[in-house]
Protein backbone atom coordinates (compact mmCIF):
# COMPACT_ATOMS: atom_id res chain seq x y z
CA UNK A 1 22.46 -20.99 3.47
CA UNK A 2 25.84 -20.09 4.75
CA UNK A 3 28.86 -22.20 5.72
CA UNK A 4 28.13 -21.28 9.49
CA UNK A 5 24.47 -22.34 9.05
CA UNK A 6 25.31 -25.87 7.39
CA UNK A 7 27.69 -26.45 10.67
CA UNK A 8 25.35 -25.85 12.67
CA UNK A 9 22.98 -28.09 10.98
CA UNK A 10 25.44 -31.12 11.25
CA UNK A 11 26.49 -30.55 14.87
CA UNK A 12 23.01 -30.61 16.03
CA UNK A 13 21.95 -33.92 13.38
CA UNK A 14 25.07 -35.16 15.02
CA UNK A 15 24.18 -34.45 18.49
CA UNK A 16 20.46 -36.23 18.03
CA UNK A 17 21.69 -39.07 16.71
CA UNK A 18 24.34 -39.25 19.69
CA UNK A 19 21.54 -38.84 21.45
CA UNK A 20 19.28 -41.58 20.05
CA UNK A 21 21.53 -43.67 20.42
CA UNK A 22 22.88 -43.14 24.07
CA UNK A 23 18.96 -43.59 24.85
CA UNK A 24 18.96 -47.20 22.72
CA UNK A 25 22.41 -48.28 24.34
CA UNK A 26 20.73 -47.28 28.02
CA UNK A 27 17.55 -49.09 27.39
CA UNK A 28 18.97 -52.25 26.01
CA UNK A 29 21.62 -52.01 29.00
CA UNK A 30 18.94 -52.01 31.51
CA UNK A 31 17.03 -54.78 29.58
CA UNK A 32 20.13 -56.39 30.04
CA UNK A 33 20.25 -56.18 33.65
CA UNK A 34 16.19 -57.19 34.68
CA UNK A 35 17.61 -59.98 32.03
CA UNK A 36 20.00 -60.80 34.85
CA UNK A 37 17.99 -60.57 37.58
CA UNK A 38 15.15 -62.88 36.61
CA UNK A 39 18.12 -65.14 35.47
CA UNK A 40 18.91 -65.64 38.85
CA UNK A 41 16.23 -65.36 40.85
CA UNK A 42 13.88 -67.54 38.22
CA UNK A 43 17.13 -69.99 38.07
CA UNK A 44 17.76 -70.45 41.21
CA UNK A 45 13.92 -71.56 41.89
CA UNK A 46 14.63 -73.77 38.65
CA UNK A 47 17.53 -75.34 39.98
CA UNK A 48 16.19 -76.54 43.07
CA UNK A 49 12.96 -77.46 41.46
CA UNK A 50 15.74 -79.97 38.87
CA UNK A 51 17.66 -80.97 41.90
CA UNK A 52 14.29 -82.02 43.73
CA UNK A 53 12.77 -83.78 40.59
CA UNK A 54 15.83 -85.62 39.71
CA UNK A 55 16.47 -86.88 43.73
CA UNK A 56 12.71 -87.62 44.82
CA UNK A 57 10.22 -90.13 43.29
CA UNK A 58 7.54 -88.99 40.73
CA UNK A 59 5.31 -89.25 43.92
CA UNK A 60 7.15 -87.33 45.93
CA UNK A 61 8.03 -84.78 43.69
CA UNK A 62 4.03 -84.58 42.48
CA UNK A 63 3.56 -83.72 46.39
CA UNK A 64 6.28 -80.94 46.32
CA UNK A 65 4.60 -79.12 43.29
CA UNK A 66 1.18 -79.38 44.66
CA UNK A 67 2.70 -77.26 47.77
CA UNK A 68 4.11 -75.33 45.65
CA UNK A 69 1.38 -74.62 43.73
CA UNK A 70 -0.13 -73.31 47.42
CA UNK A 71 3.33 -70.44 47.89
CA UNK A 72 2.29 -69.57 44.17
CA UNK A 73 -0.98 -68.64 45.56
CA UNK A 74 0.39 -66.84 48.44
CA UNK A 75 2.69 -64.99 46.26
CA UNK A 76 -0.35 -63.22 44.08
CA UNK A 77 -1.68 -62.44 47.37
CA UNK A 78 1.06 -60.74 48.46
CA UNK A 79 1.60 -59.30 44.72
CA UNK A 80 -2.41 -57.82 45.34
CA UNK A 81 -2.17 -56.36 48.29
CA UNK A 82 1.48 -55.18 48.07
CA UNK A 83 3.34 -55.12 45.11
CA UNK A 84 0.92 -54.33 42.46
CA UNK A 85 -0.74 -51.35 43.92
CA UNK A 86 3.16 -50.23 44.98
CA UNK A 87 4.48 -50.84 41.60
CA UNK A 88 1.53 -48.52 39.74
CA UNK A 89 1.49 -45.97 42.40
CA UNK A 90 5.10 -44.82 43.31
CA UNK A 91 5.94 -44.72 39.58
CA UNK A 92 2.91 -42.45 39.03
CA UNK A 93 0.90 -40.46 41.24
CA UNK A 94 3.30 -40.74 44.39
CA UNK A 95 6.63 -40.42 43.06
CA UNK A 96 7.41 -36.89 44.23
CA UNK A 97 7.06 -38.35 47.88
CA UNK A 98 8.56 -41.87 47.37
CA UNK A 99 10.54 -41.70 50.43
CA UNK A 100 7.68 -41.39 53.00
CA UNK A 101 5.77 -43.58 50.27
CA UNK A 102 8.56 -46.39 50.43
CA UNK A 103 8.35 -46.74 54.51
CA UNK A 104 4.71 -47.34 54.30
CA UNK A 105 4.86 -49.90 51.82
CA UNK A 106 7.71 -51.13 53.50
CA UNK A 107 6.07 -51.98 56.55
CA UNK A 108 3.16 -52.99 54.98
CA UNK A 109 4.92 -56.39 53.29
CA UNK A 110 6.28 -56.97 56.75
CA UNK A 111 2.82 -57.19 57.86
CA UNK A 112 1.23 -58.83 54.99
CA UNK A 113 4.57 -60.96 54.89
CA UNK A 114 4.13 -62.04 58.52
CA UNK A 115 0.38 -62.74 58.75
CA UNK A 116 0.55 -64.92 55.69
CA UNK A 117 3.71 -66.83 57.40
CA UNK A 118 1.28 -67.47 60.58
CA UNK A 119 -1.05 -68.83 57.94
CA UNK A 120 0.57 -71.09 56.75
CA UNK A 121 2.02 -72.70 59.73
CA UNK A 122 -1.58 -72.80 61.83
CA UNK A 123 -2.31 -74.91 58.66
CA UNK A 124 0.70 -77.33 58.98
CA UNK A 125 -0.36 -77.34 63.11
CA UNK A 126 -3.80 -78.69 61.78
CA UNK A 127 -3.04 -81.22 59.51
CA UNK A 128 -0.73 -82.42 61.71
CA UNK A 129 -2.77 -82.61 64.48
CA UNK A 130 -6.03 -84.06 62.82
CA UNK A 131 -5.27 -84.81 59.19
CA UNK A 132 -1.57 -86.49 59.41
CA UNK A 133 -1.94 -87.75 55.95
CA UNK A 134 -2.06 -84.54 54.65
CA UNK A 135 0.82 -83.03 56.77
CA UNK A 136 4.49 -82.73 55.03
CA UNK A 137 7.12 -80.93 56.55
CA UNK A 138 7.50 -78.89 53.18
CA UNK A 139 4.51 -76.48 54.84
CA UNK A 140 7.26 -75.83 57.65
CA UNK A 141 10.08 -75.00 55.36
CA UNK A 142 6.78 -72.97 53.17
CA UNK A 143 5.91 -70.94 56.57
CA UNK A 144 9.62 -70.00 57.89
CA UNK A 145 11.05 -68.66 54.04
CA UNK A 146 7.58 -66.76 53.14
CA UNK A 147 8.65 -62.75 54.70
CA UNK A 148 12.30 -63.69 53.63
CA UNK A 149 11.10 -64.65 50.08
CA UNK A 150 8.50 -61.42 49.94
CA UNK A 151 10.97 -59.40 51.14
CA UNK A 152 13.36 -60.20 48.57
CA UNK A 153 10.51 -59.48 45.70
CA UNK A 154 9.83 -55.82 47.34
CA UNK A 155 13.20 -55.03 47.47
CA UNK A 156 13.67 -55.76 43.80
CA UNK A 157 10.27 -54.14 43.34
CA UNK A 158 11.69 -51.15 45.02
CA UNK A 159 14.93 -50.74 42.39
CA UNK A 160 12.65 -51.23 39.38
CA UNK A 161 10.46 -48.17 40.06
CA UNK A 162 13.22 -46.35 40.73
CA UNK A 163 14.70 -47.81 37.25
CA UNK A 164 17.48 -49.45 38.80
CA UNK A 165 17.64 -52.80 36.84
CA UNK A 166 21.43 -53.18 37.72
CA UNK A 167 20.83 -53.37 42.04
CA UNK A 168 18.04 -55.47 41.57
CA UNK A 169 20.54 -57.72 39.44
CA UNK A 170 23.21 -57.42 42.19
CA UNK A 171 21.18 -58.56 44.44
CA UNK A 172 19.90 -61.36 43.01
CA UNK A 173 23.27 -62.23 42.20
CA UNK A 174 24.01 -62.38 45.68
CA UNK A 175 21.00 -64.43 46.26
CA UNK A 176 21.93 -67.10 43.66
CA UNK A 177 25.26 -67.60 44.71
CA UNK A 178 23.85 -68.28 47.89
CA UNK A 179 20.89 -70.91 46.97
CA UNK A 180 23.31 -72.78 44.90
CA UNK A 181 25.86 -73.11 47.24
CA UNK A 182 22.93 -74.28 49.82
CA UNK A 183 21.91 -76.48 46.97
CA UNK A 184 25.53 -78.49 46.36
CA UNK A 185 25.70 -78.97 50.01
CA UNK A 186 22.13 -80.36 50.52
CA UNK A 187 23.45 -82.78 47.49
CA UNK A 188 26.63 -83.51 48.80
CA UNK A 189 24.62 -84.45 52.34
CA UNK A 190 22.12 -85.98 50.70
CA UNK A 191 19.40 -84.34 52.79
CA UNK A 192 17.39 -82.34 49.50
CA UNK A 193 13.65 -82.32 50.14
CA UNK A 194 10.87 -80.24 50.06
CA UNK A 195 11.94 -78.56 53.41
CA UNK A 196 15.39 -78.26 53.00
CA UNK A 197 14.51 -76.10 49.24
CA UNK A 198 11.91 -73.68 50.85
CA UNK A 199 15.59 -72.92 53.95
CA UNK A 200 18.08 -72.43 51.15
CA UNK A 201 15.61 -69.87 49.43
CA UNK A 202 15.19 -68.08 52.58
CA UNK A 203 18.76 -68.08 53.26
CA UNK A 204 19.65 -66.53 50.28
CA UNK A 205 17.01 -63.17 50.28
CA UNK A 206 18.20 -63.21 53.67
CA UNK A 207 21.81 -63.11 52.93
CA UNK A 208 21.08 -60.04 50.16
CA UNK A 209 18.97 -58.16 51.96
CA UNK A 210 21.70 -55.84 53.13
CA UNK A 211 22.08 -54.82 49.47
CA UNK A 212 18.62 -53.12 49.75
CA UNK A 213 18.79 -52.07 53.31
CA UNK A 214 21.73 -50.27 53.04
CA UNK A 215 19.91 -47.58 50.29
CA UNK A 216 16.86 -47.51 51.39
CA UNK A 217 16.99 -48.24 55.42
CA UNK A 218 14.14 -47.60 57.73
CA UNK A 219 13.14 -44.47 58.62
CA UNK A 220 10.11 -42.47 59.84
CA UNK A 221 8.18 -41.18 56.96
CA UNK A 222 5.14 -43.77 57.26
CA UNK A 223 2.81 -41.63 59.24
CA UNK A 224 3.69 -38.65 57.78
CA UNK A 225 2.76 -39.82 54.48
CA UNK A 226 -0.50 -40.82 55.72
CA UNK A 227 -0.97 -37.01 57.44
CA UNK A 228 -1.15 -35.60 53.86
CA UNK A 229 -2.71 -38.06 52.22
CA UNK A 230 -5.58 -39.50 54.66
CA UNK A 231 -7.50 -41.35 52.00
CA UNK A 232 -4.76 -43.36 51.15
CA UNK A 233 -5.31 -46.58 52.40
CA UNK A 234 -8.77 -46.53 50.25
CA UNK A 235 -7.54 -45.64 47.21
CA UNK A 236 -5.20 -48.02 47.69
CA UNK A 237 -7.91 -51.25 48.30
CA UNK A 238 -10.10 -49.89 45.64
CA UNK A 239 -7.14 -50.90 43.19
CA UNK A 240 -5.45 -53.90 45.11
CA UNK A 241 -9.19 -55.72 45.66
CA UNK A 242 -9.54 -56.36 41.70
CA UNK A 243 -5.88 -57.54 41.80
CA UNK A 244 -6.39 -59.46 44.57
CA UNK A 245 -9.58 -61.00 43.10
CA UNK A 246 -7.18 -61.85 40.13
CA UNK A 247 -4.99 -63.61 42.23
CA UNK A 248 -7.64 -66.10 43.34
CA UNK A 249 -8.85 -66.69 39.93
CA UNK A 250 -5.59 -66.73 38.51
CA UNK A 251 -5.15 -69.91 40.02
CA UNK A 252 -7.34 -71.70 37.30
CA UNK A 253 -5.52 -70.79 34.55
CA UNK A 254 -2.21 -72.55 35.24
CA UNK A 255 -1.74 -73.96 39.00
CA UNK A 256 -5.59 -75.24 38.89
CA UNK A 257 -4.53 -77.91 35.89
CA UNK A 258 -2.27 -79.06 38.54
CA UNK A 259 -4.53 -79.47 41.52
CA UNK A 260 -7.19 -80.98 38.95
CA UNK A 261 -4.58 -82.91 37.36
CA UNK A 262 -3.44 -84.34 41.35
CA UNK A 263 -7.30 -85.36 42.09
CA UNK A 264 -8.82 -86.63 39.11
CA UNK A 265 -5.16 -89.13 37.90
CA UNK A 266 -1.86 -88.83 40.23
CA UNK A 267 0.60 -87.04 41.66
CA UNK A 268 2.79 -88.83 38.89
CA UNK A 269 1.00 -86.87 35.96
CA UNK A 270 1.48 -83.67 38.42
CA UNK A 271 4.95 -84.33 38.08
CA UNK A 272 4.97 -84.73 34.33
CA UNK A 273 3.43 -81.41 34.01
CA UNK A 274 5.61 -79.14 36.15
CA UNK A 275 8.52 -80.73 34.90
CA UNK A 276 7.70 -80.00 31.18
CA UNK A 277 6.47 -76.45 32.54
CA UNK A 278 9.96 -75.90 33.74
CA UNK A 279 11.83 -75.81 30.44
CA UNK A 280 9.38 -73.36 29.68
CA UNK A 281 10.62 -71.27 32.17
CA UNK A 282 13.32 -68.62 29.90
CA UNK A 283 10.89 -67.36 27.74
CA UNK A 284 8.68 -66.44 30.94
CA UNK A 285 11.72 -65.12 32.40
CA UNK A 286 11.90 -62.59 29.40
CA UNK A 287 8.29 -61.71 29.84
CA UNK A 288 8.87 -60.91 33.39
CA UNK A 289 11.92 -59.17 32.49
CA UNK A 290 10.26 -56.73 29.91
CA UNK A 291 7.37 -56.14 32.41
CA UNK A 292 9.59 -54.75 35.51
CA UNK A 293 10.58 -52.62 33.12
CA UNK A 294 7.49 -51.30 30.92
CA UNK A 295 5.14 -51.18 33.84
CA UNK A 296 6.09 -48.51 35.75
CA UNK A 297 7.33 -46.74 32.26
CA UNK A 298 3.69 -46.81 31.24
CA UNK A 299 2.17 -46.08 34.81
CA UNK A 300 4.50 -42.75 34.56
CA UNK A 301 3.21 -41.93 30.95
CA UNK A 302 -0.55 -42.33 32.00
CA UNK A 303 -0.31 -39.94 35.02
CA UNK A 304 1.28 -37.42 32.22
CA UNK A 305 -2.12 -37.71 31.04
CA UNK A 306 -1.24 -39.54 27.36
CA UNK A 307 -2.91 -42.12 26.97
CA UNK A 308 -2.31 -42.10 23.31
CA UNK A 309 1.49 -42.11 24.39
CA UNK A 310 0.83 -45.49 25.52
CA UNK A 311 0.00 -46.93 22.41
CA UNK A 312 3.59 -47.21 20.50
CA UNK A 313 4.87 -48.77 23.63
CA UNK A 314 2.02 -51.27 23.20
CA UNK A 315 2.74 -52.34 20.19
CA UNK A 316 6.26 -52.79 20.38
CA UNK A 317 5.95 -54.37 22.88
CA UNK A 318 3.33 -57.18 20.79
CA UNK A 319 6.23 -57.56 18.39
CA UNK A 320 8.79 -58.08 20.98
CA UNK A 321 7.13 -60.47 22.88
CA UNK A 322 5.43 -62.63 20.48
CA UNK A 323 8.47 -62.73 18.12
CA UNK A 324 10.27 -64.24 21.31
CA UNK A 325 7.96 -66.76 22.23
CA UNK A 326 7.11 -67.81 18.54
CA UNK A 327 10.98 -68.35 18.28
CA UNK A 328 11.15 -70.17 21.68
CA UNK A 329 8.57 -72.46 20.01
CA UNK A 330 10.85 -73.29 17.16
CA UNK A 331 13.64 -73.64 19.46
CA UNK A 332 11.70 -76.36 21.54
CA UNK A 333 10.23 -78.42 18.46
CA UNK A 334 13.74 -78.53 17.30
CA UNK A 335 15.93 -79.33 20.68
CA UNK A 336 13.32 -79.94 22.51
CA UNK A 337 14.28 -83.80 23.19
CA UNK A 338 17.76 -83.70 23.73
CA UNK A 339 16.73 -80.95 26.99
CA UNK A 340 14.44 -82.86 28.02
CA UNK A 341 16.51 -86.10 28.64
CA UNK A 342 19.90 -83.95 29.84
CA UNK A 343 17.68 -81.80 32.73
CA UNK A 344 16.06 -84.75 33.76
CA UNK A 345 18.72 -87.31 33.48
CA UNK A 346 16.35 -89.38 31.44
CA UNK A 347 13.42 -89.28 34.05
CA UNK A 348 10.71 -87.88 32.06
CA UNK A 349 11.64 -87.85 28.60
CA UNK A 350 8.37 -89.95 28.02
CA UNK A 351 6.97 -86.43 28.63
CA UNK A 352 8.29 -85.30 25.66
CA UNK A 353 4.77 -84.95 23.42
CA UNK A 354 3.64 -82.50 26.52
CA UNK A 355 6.33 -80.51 26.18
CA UNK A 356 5.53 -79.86 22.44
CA UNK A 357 1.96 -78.97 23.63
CA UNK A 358 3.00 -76.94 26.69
CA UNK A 359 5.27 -74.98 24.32
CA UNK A 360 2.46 -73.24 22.94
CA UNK A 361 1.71 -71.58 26.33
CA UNK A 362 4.10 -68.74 26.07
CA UNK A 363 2.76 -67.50 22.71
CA UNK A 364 -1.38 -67.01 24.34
CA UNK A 365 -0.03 -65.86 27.59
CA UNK A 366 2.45 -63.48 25.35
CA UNK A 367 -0.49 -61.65 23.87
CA UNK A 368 -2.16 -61.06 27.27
CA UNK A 369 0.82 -60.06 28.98
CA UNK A 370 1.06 -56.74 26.83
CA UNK A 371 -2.13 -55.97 27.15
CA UNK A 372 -2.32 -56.76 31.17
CA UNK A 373 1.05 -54.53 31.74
CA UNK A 374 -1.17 -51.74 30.10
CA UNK A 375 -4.47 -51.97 31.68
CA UNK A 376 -2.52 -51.57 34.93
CA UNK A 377 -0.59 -48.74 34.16
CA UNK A 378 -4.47 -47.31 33.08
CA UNK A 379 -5.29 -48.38 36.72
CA UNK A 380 -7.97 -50.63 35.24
CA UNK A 381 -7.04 -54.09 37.23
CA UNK A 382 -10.54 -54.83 36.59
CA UNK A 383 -10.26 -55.76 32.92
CA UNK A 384 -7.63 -57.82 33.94
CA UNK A 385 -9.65 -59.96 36.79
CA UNK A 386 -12.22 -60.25 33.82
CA UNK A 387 -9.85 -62.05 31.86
CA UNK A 388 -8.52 -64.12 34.19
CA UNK A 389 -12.02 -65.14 35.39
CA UNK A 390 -12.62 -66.06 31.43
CA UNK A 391 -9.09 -68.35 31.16
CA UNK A 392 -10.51 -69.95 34.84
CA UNK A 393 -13.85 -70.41 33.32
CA UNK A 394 -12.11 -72.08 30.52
CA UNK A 395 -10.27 -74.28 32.86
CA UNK A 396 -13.95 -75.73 34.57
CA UNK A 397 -15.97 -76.09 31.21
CA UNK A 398 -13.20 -76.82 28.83
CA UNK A 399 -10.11 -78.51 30.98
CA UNK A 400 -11.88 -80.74 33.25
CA UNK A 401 -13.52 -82.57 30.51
CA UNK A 402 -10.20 -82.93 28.65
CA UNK A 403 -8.41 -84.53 31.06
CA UNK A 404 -10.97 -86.53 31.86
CA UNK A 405 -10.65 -87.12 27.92
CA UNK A 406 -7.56 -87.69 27.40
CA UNK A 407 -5.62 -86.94 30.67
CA UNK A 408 -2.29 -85.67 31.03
CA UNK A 409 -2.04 -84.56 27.34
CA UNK A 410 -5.84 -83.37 27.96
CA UNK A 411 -4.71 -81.00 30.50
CA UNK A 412 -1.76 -79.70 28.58
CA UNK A 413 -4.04 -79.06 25.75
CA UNK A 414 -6.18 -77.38 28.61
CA UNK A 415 -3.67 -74.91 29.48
CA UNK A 416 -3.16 -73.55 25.83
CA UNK A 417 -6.82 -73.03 25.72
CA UNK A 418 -7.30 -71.44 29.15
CA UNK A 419 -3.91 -69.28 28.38
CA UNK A 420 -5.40 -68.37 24.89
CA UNK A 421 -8.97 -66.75 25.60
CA UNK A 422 -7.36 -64.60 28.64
CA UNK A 423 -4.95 -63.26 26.32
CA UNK A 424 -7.85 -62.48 24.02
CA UNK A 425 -9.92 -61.10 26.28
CA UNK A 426 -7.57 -58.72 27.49
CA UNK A 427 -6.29 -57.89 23.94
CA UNK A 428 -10.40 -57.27 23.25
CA UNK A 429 -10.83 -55.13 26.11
CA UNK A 430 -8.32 -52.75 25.66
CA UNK A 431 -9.34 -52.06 21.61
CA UNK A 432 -12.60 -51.03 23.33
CA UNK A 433 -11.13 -49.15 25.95
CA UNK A 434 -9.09 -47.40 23.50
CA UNK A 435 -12.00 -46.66 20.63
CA UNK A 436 -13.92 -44.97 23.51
CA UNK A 437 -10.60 -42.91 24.38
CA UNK A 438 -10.95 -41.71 20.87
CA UNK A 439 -14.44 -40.55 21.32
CA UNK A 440 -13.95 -38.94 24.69
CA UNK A 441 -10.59 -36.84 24.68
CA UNK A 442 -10.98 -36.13 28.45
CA UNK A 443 -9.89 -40.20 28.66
CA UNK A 444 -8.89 -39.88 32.20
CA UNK A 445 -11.44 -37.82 34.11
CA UNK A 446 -14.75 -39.30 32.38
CA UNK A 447 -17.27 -41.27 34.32
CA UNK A 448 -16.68 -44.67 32.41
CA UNK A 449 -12.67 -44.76 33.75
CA UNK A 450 -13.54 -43.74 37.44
CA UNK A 451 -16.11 -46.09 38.04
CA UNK A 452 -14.15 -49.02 35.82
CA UNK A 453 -11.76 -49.10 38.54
């Protein structure tokens, strides 16, 4: 080998590992930057949900969660029938006409947005009307900041299949800024309630919406998406009903503790729950963080057609996000306390022992998040309405009878369960989905994946 040849060898060793590493430095940058984004928008929920709890009664607070626990609902309604189906679908097999793709959607979450705003409100009108003691004027503050809230999540929705991590992060920037500065002037006025939280929320998609507006304003493209692609709409239910299913049963695994925790002891114990569940919240934020990002990743490798290509990403993915939560454990046995009584100001460090139990959560719900991030990249939201169906299943036969056990601590203990056998069901499913792979090479046109779906 000549001096020429052994030049050439080290410029181009040199070159891939410049190029290796530009590639790790722009991954961990955008990491970085959904990092930021949940940051703020998950911390600016948090901070009005510490505000509220430290202000209001036990009682009153309990009441607060429980609606809350109702926008949660709404939310994986809206995720079903909008953002989900979005998400998987304008990464993968509609990303060459995005544009005309995006003003569909677009108007779409306005409608869906809207109707369940209407919702909401004809509710608050009825209870007011003939059940007063069920009427709180948290529903009205639920019912004017739902489109502003969904169209914030769109619009971040939007940047992350277009793998812009760092507007999504602008904007909710611009969105916290604005929340806390409603926030320290609700304090200041003393007027913070359930109401006055649900405003400031609104105010502040509403005040960065102009961040997404300006690239990517409204323009014709709707109809003309729908003129070459006619079937869309039922393509479009056949994957959003399973999701949408999963979204009512979804409800058991977590929220449903709460509303069973509410009728069978008090709207004090609901308290104690959500406000251990909150100090929880970072290592979720990571989770949610790593899944913006890895979704539509893996919904664009699928439509490739590797489905083998899927399975590295899988599994560094398990390491990732069960290394994270198993440390966030450690972190919370060991600090745990001293959070607990500086968030609260003291209030509910009695509910220190369920914060050691509700600590647990993360790692369960850890393993199923990988393995629910990849089932709907495979378009298979059914396997993951199966294993939400098994956590809520959980919650009835298992969780009811421990809290009425050993309530409050029963239903934290309830959660781990119910959080544990989704995650293995999910893990389960896809280790058969991916033997049969390996017995069928055509993975992606065989009977058994078309009619899964």
């Amino acid at each position: 080998m000549n001096t020429s040849e052994i030049k050439a060898q080290k410029i181009a060793k040199s070159f891939k590992r410049e190029k290796v590493t530009a590639s790790v430095k722009n991954g961990i940058t955008k990491l970085l930057y959904s990092l930021s984004d949940q940051v703020f928008t998950i911390g600016a929920t948090f901070a009005a949900n510490v505000l509220l709890a430290r202000v209001d009664t036990q009682a009153g607070y309990g009441t607060f969660v429980l609606i809350y626990t109702a926008f949660t609902f709404l939310s994986g309604v809206h995720n079903a029938l909008v953002l989900e189906p979005y998400t998987v679908f304008a990464a993968g097999k509609y990303r060459h006409v995005f544009s005309d793709y995006l003003q569909l959607v677009g108007r779409a979450n306005a409608v869906v947005g809207s109707g369940l705003a209407v919702l909401v409100l004809t509710a608050a009108g009825a209870f007011y009307l003939w059940w007063p003691q069920w009427f709180s004027t948290t529903l009205l503050g639920l019912a004017i900041a739902l489109l502003f809230i969904f169209t914030g999540a769109f619009a971040r929705r939007t940047f992350y299949v277009n793998f812009d991590s760092r507007s999504a992060a602008f904007m909710s920037a611009v969105f916290f800024a604005i929340v806390s500065l409603s926030l320290a002037g609700l304090y200041v006025l003393q007027k913070v309630n359930g109401f006055s939280v649900f405003l400031a929320l609104a105010m502040g998609w509403l005040a960065a919406s102009p961040l997404f507006f300006r690239k990517y304003p409204a323009r014709p493209g709707a109809r003309r998406f729908l003129s070459t692609h006619p079937g869309y709409w039922a393509d479009h239910w056949a994957y959003a009903r399973w999701v949408l299913a999963t979204a009512l049963v979804f409800q058991l695994l977590s929220q449903g503790y709460l509303w069973i925790t509410g009728i069978l002891l008090s709207v004090e114990d609901v308290a104690q729950l959500k406000a251990v569940q909150n100090i929880i919240l970072p290592v979720n934020l990571i989770f949610i963080s790593i899944s913006l990002l890895i979704l539509p990743r893996m919904a664009a490798v699928f439509q490739q057609g590797k489905l083998a290509g899927l399975t590295p990403l899988v599994w560094r993915l398990l390491v990732a996000v069960l290394g994270a939560s198993m440390l966030f454990v450690l972190f919370i046995y060991a600090v745990g306390s001293p959070i607990l009584d500086f968030i609260y100001a003291g209030k509910y460090n009695a509910s220190l022992p369920l914060l050691y139990i509700i600590a647990l959560t993360p790692v369960a719900l850890g393993l199923g998040h990988v393995f629910n991030d990849t089932l709907k990249a495979m378009e298979l939201p059914k396997a993951v309405f199966y294993a939400y169906l098994c956590g809520g299943l959980t919650t009835l036969l298992a969780g009811i009878p421990l809290i009425l056990s050993f309530g409050v601590t029963g239903a934290a203990w309830g959660m781990v369960l119910s959080s544990l056998v989704y995650g293995v069901v999910l893990g389960g499913y896809y280790y058969y989905i991916s033997l049969f792979a390996r017995q069928v090479p055509s993975r992606k046109n065989d009977e058994f994946y078309n009619t899964d779906r």
